[in-house]
PDB file of N, CA and C in Angstrom:
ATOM      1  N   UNK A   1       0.836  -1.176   0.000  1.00  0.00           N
ATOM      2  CA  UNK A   1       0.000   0.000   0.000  1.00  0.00           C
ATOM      3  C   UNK A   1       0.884   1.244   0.000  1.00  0.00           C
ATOM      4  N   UNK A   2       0.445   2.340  -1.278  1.00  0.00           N
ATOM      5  CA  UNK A   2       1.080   3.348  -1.132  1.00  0.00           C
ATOM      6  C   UNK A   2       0.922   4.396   0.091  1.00  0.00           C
ATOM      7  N   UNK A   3       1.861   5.051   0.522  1.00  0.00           N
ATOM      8  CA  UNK A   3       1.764   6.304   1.499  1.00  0.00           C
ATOM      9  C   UNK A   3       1.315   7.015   0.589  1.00  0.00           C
ATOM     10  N   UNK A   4      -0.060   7.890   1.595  1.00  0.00           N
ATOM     11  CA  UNK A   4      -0.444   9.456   1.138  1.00  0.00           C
ATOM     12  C   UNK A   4       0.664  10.250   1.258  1.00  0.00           C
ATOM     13  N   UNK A   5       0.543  10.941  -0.256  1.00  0.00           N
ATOM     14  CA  UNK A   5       1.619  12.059  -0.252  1.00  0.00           C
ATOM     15  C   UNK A   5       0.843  13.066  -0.053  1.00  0.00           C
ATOM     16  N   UNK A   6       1.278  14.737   0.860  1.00  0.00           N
ATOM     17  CA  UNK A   6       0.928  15.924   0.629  1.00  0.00           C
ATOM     18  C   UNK A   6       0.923  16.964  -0.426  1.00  0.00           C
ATOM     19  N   UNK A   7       0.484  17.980  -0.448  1.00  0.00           N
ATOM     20  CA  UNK A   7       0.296  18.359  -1.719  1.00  0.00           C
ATOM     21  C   UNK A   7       1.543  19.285  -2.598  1.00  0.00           C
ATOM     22  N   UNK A   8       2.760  18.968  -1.637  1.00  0.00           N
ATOM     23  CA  UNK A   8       3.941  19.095  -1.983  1.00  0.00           C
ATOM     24  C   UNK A   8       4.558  17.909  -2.454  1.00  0.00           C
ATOM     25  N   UNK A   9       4.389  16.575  -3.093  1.00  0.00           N
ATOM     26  CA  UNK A   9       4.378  15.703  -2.976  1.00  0.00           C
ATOM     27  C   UNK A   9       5.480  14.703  -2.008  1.00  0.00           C
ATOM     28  N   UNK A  10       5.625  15.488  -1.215  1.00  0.00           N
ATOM     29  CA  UNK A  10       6.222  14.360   0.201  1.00  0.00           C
ATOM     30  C   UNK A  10       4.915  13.437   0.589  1.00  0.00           C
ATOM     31  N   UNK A  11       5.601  12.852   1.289  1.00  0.00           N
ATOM     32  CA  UNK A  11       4.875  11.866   2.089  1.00  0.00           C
ATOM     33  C   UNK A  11       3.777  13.052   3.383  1.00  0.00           C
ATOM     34  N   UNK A  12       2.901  12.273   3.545  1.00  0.00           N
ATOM     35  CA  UNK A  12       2.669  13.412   4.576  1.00  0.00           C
ATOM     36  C   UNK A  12       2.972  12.852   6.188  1.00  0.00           C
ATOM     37  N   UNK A  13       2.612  13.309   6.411  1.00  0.00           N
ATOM     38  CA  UNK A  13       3.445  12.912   8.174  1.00  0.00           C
ATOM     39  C   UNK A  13       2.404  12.272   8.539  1.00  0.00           C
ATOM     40  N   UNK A  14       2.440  11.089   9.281  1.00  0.00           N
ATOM     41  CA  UNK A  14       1.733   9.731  10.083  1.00  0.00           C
ATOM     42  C   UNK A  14       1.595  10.329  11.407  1.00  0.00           C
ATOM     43  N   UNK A  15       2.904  10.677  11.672  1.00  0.00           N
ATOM     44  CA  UNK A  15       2.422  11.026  13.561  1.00  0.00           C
ATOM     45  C   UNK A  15       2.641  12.486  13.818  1.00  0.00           C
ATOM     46  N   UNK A  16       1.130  12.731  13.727  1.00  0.00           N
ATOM     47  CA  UNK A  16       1.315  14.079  13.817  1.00  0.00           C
ATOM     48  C   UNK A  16       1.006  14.492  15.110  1.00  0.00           C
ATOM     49  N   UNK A  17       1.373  16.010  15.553  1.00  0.00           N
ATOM     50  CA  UNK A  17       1.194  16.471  17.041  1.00  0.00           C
ATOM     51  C   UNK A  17       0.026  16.439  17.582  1.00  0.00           C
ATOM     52  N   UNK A  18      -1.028  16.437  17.059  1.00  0.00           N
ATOM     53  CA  UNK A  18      -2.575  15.967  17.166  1.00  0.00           C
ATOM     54  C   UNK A  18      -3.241  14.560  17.873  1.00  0.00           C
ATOM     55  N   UNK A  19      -2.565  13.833  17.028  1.00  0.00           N
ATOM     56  CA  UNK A  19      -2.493  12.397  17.133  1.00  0.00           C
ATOM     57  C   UNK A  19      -1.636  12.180  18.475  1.00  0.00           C
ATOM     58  N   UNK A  20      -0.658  12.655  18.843  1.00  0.00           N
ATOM     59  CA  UNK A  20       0.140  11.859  20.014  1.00  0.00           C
ATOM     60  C   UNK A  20      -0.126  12.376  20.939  1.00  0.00           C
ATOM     61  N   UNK A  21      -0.721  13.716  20.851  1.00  0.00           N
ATOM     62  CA  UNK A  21      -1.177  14.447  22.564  1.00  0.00           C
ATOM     63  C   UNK A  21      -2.856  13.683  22.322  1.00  0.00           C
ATOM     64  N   UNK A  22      -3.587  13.648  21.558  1.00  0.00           N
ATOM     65  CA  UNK A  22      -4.571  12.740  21.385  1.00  0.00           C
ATOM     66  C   UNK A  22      -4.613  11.726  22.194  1.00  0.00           C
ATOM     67  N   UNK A  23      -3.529  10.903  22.460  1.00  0.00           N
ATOM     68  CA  UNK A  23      -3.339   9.567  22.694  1.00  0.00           C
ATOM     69  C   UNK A  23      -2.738   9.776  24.288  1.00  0.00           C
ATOM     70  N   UNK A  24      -1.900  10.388  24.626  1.00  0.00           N
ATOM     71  CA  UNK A  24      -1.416  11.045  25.404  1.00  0.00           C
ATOM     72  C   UNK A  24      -2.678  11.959  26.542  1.00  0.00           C
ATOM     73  N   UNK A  25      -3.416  12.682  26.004  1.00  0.00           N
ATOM     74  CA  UNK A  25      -3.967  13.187  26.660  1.00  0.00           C
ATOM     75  C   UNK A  25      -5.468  12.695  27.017  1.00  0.00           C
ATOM     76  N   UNK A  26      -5.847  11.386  25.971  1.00  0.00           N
ATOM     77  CA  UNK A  26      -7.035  10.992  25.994  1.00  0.00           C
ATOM     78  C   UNK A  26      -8.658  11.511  25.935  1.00  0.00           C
ATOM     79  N   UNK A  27      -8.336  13.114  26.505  1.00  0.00           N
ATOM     80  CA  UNK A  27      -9.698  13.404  26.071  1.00  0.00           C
ATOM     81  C   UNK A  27     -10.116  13.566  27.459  1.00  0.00           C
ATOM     82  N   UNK A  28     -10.184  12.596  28.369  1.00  0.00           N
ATOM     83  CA  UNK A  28     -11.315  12.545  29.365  1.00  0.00           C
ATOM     84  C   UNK A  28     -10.642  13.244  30.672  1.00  0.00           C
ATOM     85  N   UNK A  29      -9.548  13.387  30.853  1.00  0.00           N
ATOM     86  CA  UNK A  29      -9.172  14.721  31.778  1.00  0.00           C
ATOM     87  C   UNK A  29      -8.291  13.928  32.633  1.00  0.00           C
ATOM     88  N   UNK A  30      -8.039  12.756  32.193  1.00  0.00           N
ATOM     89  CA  UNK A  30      -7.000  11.694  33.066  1.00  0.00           C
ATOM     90  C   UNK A  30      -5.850  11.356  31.962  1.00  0.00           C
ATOM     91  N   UNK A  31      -4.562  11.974  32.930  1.00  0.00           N
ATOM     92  CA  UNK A  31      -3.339  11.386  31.932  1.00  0.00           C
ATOM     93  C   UNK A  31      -2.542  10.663  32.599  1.00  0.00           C
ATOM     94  N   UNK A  32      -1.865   9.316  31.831  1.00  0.00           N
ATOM     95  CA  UNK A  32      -1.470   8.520  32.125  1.00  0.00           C
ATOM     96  C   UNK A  32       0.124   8.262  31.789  1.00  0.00           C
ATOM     97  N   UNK A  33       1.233   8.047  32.422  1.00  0.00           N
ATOM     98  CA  UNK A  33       2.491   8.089  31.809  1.00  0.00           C
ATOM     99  C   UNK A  33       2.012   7.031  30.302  1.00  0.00           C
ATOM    100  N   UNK A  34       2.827   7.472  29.608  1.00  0.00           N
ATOM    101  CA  UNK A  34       2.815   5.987  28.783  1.00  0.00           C
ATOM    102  C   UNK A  34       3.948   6.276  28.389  1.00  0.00           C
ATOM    103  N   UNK A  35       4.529   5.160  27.208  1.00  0.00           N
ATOM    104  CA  UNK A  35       5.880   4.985  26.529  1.00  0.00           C
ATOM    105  C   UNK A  35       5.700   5.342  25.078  1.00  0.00           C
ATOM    106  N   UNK A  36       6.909   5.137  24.857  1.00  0.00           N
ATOM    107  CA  UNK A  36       6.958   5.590  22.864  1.00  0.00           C
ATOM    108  C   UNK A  36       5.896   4.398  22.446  1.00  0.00           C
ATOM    109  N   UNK A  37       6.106   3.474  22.751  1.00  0.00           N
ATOM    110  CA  UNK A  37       5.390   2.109  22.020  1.00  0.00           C
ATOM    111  C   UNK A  37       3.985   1.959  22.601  1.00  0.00           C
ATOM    112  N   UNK A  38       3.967   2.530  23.195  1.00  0.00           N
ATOM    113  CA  UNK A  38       2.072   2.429  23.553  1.00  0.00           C
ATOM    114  C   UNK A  38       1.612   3.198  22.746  1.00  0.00           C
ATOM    115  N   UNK A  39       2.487   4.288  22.980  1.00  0.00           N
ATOM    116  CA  UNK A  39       1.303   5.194  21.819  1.00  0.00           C
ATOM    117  C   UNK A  39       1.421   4.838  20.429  1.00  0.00           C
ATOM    118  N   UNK A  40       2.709   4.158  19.815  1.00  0.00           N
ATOM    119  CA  UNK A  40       2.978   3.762  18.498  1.00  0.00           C
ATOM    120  C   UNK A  40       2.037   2.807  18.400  1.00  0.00           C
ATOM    121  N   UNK A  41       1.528   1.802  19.153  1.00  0.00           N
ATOM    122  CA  UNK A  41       0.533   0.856  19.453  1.00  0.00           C
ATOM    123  C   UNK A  41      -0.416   1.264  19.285  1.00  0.00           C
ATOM    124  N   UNK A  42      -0.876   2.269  20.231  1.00  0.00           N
ATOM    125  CA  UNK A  42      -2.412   2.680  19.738  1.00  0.00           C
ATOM    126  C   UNK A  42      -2.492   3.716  18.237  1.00  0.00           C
ATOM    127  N   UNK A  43      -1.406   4.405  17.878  1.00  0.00           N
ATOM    128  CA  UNK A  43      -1.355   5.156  16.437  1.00  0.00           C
ATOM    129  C   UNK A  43      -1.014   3.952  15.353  1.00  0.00           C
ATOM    130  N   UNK A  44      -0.786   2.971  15.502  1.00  0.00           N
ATOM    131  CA  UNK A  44      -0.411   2.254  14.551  1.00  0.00           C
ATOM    132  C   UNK A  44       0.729   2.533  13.634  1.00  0.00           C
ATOM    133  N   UNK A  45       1.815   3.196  13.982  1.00  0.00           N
ATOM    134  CA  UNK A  45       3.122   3.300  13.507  1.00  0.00           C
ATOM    135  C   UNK A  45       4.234   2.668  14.357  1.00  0.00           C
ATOM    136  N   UNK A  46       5.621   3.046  14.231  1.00  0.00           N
ATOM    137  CA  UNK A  46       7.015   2.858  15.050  1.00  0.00           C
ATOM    138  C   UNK A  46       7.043   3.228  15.956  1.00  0.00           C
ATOM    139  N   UNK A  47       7.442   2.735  16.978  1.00  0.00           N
ATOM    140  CA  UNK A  47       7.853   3.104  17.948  1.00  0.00           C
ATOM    141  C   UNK A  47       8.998   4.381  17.663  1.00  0.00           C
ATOM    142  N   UNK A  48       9.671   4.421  16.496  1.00  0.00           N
ATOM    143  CA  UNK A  48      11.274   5.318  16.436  1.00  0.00           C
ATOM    144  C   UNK A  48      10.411   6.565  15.989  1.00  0.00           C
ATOM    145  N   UNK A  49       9.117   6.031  15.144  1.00  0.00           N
ATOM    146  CA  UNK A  49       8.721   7.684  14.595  1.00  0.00           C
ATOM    147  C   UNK A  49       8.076   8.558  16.070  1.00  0.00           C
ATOM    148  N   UNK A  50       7.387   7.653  16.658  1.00  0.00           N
ATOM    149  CA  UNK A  50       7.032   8.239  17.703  1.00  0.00           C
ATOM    150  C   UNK A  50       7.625   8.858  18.778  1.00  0.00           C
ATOM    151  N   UNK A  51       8.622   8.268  18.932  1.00  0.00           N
ATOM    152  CA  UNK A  51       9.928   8.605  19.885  1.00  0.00           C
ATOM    153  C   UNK A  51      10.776  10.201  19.353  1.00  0.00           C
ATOM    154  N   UNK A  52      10.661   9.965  17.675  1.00  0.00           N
ATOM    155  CA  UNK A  52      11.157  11.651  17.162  1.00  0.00           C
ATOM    156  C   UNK A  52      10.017  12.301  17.334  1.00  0.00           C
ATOM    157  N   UNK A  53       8.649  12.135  17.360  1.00  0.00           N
ATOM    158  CA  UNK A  53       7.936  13.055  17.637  1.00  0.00           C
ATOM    159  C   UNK A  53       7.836  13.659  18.919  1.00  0.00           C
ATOM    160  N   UNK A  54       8.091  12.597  20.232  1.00  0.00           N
ATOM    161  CA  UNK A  54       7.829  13.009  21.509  1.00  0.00           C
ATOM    162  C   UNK A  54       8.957  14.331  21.857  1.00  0.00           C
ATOM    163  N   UNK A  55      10.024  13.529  21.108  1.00  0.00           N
ATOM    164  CA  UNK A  55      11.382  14.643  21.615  1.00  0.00           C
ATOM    165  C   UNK A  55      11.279  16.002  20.597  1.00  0.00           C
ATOM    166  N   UNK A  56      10.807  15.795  20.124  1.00  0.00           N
ATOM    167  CA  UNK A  56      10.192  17.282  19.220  1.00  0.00           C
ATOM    168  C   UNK A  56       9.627  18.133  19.905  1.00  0.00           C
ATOM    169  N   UNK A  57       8.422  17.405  20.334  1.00  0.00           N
ATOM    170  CA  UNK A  57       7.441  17.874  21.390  1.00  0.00           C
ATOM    171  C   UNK A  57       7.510  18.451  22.671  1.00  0.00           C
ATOM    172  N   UNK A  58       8.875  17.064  23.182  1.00  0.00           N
ATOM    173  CA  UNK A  58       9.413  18.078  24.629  1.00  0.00           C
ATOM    174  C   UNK A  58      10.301  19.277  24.283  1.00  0.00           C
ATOM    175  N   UNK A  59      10.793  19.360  23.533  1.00  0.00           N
ATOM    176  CA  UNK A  59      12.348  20.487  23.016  1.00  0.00           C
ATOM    177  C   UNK A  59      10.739  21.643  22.853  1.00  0.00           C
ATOM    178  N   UNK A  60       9.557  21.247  21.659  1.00  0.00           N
ATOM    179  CA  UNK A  60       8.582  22.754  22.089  1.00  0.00           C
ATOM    180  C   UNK A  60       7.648  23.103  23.383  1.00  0.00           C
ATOM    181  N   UNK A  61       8.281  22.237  24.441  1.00  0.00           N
ATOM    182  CA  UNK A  61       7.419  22.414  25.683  1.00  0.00           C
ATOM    183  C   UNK A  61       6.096  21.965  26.190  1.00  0.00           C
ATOM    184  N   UNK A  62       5.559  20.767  25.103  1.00  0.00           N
ATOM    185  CA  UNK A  62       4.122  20.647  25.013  1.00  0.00           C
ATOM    186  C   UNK A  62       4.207  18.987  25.668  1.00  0.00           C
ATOM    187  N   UNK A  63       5.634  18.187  25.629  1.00  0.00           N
ATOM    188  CA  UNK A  63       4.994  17.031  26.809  1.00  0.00           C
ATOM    189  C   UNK A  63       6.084  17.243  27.680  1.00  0.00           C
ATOM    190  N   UNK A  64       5.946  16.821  28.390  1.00  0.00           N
ATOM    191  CA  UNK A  64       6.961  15.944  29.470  1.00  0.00           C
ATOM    192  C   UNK A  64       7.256  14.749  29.506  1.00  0.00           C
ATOM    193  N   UNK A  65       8.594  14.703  30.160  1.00  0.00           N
ATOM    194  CA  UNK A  65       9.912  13.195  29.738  1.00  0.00           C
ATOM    195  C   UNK A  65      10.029  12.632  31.217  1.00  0.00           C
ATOM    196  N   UNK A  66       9.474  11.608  31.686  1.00  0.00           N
ATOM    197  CA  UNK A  66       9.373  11.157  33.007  1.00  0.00           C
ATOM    198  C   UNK A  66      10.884  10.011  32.863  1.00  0.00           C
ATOM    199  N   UNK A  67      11.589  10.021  33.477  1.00  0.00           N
ATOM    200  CA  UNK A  67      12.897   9.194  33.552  1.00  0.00           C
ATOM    201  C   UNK A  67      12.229   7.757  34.550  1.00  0.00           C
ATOM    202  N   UNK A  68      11.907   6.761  34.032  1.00  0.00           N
ATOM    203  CA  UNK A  68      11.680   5.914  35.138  1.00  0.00           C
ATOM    204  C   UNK A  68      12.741   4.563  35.923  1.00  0.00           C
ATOM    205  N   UNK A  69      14.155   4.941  35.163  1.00  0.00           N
ATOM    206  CA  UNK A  69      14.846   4.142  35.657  1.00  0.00           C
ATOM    207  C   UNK A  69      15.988   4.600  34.113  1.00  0.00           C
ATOM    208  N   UNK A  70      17.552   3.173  34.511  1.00  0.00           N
ATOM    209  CA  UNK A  70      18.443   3.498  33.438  1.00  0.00           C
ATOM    210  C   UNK A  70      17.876   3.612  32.058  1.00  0.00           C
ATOM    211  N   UNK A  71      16.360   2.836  31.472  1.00  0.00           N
ATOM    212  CA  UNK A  71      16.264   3.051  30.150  1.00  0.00           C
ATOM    213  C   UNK A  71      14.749   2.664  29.605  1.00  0.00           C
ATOM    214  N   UNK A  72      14.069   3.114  31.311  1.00  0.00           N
ATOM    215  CA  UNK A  72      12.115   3.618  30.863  1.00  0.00           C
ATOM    216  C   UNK A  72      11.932   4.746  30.773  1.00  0.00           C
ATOM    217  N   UNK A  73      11.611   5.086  29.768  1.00  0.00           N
ATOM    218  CA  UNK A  73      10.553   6.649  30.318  1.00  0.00           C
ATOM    219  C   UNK A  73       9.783   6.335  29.623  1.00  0.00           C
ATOM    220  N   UNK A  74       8.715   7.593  30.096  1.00  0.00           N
ATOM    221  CA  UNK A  74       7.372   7.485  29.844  1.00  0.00           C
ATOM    222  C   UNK A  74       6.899   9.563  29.807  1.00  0.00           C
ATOM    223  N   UNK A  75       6.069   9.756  28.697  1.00  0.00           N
ATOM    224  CA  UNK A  75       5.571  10.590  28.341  1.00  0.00           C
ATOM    225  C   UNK A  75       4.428  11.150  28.806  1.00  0.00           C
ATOM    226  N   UNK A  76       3.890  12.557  29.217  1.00  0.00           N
ATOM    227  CA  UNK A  76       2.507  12.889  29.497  1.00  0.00           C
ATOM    228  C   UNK A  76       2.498  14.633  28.949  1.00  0.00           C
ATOM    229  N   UNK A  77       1.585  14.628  28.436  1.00  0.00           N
ATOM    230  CA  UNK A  77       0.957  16.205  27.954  1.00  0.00           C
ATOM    231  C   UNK A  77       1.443  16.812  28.677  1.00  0.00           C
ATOM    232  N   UNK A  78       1.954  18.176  28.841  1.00  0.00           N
ATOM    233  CA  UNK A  78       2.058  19.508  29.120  1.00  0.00           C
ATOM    234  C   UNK A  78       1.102  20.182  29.749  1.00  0.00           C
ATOM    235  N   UNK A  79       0.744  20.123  30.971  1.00  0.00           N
ATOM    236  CA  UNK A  79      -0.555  21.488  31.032  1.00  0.00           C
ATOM    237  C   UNK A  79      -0.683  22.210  31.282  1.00  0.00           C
ATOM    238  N   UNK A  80      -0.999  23.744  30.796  1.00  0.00           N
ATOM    239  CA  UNK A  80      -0.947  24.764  30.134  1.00  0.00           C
ATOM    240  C   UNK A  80      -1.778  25.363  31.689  1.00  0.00           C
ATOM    241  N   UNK A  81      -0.517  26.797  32.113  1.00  0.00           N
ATOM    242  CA  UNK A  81      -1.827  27.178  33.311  1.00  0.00           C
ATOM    243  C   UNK A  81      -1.799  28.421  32.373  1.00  0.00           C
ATOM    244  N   UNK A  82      -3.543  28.824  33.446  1.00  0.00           N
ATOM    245  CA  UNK A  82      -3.943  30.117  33.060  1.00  0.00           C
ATOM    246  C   UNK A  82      -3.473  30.727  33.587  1.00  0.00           C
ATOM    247  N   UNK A  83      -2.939  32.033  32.799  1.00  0.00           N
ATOM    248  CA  UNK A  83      -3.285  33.181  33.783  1.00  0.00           C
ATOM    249  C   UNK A  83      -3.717  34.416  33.744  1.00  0.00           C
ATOM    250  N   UNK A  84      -4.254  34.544  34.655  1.00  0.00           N
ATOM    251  CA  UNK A  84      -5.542  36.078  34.500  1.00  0.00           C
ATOM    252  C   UNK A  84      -5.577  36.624  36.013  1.00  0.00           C
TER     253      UNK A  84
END
């Protein structure tokens, strides 16, 4: 099966920032650590693409990188305070 290309004709991007705070943030107001491969699991891609997306994501401030030992971590959304 071919990859959708964008209308630049690249490929278009599979894991997009939508999709992994999606998965990550679930929606229902409960976030859960997870790993690169859970969420590649539930997005149905790599674990490696997901892993460049997370560290994308932390370098723009939008998840956090939980260290859970010499070589777990685990990922969770960013949340954004108000202020007024």
């Amino acid at each position: 099966m071919e990859r959708e290309r964008a209308e630049n004709g690249r490929y278009a991007e599979q894991v997009t920032e939508e999709r992994v705070l999606g998965v990550l943030g679930r929606g229902d107001g409960v976030t859960r650590p997870q790993s690169a491969k859970q969420v590649a699991d539930k997005i149905g891609c790599t674990r490696q693409a997901v892993d460049r997306k997370l560290r994308e994501l932390e370098k723009d401030g939008k998840v956090l990188k939980h260290e859970l030992g010499s070589r777990s971590v685990a990922w969770t959304p960013r949340r954004m305070l108000r202020r007024g």
